[in-house]
C-alpha atoms as a PDB file:
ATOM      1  CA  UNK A   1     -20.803 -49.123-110.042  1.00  0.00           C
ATOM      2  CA  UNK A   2     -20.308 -45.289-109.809  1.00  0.00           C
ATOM      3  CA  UNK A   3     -18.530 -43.351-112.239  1.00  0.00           C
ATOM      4  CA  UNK A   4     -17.918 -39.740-111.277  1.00  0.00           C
ATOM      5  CA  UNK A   5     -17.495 -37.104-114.088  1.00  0.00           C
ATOM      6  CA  UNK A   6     -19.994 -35.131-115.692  1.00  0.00           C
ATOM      7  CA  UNK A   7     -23.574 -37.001-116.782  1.00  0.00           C
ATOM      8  CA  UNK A   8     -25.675 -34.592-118.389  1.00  0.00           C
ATOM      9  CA  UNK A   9     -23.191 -31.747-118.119  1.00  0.00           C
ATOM     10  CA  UNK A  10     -21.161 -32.211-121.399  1.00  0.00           C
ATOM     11  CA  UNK A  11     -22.320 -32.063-124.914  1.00  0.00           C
ATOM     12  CA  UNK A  12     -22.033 -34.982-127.717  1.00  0.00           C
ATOM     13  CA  UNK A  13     -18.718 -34.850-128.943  1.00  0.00           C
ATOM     14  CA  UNK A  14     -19.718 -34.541-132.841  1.00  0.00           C
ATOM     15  CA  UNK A  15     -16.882 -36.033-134.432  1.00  0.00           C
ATOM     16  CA  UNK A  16     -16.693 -39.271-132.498  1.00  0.00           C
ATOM     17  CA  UNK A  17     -17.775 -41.521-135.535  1.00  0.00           C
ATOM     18  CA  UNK A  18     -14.994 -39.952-137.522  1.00  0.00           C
ATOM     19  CA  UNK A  19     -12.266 -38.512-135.410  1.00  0.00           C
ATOM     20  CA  UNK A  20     -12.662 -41.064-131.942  1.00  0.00           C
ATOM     21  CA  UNK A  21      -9.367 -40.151-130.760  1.00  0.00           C
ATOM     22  CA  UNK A  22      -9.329 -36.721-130.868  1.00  0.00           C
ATOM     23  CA  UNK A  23      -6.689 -36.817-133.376  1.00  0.00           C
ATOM     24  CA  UNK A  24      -7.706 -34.139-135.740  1.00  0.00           C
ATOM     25  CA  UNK A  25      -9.998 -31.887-133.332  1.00  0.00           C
ATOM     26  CA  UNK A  26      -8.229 -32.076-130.123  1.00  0.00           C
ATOM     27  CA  UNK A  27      -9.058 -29.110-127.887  1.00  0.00           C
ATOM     28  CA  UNK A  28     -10.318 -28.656-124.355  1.00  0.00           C
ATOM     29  CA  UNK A  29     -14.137 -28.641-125.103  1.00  0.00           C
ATOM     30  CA  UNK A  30     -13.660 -31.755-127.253  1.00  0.00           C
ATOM     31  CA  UNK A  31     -11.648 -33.584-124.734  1.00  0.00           C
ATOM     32  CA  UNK A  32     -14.204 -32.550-121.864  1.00  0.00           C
ATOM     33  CA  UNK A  33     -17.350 -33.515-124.099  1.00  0.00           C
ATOM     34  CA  UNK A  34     -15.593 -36.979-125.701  1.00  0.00           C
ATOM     35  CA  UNK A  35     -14.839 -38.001-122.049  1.00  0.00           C
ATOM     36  CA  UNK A  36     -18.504 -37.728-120.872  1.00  0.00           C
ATOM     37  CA  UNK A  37     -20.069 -38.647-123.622  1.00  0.00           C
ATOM     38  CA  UNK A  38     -17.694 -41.420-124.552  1.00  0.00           C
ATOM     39  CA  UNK A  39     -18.903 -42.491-120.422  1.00  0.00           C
ATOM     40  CA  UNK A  40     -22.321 -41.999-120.804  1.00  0.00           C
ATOM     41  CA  UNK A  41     -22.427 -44.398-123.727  1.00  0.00           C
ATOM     42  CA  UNK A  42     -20.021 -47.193-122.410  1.00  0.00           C
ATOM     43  CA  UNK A  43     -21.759 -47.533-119.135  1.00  0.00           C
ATOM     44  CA  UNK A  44     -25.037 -47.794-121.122  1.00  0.00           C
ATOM     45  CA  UNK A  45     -23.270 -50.697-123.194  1.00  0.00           C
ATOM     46  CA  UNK A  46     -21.958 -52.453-120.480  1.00  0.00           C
ATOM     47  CA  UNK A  47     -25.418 -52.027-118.422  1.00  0.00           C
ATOM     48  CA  UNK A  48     -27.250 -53.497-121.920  1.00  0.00           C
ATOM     49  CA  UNK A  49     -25.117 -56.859-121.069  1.00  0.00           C
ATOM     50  CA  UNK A  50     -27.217 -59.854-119.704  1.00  0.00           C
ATOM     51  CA  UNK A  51     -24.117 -60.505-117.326  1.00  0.00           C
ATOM     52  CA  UNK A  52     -24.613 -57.174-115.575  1.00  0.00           C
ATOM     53  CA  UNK A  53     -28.316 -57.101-115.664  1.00  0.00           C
ATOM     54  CA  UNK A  54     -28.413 -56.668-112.041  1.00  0.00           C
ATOM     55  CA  UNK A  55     -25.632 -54.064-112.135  1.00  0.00           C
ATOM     56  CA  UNK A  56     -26.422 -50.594-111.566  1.00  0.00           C
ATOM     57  CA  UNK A  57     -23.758 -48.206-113.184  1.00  0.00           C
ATOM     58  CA  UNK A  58     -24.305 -45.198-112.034  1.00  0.00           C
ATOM     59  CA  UNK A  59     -22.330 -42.108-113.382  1.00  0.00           C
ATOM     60  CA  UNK A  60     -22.256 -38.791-111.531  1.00  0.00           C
ATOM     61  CA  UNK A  61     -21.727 -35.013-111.982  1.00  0.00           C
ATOM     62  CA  UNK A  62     -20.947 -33.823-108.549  1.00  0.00           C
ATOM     63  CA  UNK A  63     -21.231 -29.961-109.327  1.00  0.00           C
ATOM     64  CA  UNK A  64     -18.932 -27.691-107.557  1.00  0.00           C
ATOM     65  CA  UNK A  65     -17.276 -29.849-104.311  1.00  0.00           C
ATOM     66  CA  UNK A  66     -15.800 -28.343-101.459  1.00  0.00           C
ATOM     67  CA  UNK A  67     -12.489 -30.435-101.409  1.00  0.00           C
ATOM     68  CA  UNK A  68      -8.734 -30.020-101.101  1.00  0.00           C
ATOM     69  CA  UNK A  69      -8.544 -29.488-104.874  1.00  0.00           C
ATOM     70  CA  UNK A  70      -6.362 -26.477-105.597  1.00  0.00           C
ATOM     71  CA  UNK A  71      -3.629 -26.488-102.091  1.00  0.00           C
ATOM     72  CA  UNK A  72      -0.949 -27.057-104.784  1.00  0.00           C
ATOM     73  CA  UNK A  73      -1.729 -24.273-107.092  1.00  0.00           C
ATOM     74  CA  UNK A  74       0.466 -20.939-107.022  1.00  0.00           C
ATOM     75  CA  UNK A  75      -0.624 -18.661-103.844  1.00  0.00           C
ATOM     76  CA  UNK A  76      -2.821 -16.199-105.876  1.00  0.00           C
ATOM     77  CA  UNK A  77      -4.390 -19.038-107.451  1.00  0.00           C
ATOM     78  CA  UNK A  78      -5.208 -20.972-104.872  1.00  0.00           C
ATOM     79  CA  UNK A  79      -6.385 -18.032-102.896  1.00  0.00           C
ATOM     80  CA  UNK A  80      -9.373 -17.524-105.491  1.00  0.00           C
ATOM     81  CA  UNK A  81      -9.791 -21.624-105.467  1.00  0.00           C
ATOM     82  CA  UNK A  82      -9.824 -22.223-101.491  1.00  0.00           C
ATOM     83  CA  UNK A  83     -12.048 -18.594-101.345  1.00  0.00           C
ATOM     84  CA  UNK A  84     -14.668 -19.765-103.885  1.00  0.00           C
ATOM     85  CA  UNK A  85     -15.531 -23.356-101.923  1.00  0.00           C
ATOM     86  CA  UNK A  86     -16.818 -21.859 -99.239  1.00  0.00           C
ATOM     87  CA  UNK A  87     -19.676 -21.496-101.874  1.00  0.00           C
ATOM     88  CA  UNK A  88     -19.378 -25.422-102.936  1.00  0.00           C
ATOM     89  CA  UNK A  89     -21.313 -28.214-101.661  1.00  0.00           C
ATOM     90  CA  UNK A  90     -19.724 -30.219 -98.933  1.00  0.00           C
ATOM     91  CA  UNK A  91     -17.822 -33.404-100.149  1.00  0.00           C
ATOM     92  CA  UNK A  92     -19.801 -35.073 -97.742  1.00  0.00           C
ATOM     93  CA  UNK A  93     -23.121 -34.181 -98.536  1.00  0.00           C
ATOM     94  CA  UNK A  94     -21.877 -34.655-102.332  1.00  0.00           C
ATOM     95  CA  UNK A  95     -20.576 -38.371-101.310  1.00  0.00           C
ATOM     96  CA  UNK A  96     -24.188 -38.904 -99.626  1.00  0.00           C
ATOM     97  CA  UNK A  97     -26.266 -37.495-102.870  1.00  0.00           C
ATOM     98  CA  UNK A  98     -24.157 -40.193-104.772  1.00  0.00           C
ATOM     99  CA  UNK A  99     -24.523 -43.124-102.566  1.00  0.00           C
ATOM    100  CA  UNK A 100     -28.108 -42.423-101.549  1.00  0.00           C
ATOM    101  CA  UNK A 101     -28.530 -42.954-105.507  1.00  0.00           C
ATOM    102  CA  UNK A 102     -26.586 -46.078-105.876  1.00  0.00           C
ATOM    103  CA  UNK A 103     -28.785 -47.893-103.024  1.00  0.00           C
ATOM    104  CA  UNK A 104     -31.995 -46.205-104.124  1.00  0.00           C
ATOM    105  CA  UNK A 105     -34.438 -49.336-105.352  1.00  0.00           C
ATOM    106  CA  UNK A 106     -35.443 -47.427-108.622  1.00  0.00           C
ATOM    107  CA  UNK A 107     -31.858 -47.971-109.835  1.00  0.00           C
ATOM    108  CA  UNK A 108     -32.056 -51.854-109.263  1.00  0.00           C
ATOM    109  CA  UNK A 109     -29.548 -52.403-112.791  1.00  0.00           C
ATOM    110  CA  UNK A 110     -29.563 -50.183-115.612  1.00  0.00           C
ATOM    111  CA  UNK A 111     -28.126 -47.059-116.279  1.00  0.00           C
ATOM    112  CA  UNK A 112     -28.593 -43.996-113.945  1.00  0.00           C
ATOM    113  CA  UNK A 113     -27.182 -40.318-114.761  1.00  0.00           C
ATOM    114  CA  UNK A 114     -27.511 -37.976-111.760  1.00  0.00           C
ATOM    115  CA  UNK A 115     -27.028 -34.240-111.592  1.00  0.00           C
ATOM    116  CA  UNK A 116     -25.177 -32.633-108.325  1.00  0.00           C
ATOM    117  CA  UNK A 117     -27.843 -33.491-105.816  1.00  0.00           C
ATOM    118  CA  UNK A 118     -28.804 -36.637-106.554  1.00  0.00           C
ATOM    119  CA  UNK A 119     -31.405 -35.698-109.693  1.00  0.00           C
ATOM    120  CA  UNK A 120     -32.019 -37.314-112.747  1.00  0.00           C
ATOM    121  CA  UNK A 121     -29.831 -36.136-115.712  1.00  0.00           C
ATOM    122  CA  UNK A 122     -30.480 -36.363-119.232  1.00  0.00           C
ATOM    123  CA  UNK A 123     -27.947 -38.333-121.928  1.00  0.00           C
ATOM    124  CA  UNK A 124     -27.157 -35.910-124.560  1.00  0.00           C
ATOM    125  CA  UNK A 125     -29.834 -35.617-127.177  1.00  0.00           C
ATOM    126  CA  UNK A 126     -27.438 -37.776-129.633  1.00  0.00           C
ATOM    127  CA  UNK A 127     -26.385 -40.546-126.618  1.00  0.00           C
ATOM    128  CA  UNK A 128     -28.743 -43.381-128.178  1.00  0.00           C
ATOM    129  CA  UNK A 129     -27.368 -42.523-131.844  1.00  0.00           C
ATOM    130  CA  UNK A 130     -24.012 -42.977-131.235  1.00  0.00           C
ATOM    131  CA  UNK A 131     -24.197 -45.358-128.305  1.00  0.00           C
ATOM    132  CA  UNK A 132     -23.416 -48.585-130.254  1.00  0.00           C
ATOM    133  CA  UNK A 133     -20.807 -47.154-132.476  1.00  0.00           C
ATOM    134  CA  UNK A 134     -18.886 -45.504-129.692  1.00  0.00           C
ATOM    135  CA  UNK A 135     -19.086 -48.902-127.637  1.00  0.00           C
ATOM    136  CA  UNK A 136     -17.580 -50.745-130.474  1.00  0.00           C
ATOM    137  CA  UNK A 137     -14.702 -48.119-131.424  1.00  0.00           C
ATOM    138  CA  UNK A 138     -13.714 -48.126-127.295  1.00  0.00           C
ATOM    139  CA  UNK A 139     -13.425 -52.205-127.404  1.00  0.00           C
ATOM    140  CA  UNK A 140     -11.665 -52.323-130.842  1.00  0.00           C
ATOM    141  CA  UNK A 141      -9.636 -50.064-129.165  1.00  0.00           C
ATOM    142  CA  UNK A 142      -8.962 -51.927-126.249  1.00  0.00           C
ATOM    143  CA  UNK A 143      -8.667 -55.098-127.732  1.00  0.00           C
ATOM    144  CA  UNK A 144      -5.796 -53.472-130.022  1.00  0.00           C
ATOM    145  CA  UNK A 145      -3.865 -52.566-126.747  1.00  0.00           C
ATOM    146  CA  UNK A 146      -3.439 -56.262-125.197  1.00  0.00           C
END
């Protein structure tokens, strides 16, 4: 299973024990770091699960992609976007970096965070802190949704 986001790019969010929605500290850094941290930690759960022991989730952070990303942005804009990929990895070396990992045999189940070329990346120093309480605030909120 291969999540694509940002593994070992984003900080711990800080207030996810007491503000897990972002309600009362919503900004752009917090929704970044919340979103890869909150990923991290769920696909560690969820990997932790005797019915997925043979599961590898896998979750990604690609780095800078040469894609189409940025053709509907205003002209100047877009300009600077299209002009700066020429400097970006290819999506298709990026797609190989990320696949070569997901049928690597050291990644036989488990968890696996991997950097823009296919290189280990490191949970954030609080991941294994936080891990069960985020894991249980994401399915109490899930549950509350059905």
């Amino acid at each position: 299973m291969l999540s694509v986001l940002s593994a070992g790019v984003h900080s711990s969010y800080s207030h996810w024990s007491d503000d897990f929605e972002l309600k009362n500290h919503y900004g752009l850094k917090a929704a970044a770091d919340s979103a890869g941290f909150y990923t991290d930690a769920s696909l560690h759960s969820l990997s932790l699960e005797a019915s997925n022991s043979s599961v590898t989730f896998v979750h990604a952070a690609p780095g800078f992609v040469a894609t189409s990303w940025g053709t509907e942005l205003p002209w100047a804009a877009r300009c600077l976007v299209r002009g700066l990929q020429h400097f970006a990895m290819p999506a298709a070396e990026c797609a190989e970096h990320l696949c070569d990992t997901l049928f690597t045999p050291r990644t036989a189940g488990g968890l696996v965070l991997v950097g823009p070329k296919g290189n280990a990346a490191a949970p954030t120093p609080q991941h294994e802190a936080a891990r069960e309480g985020i894991w249980r605030q994401t399915t109490t909120l899930l549950d509350s949704v059905k």
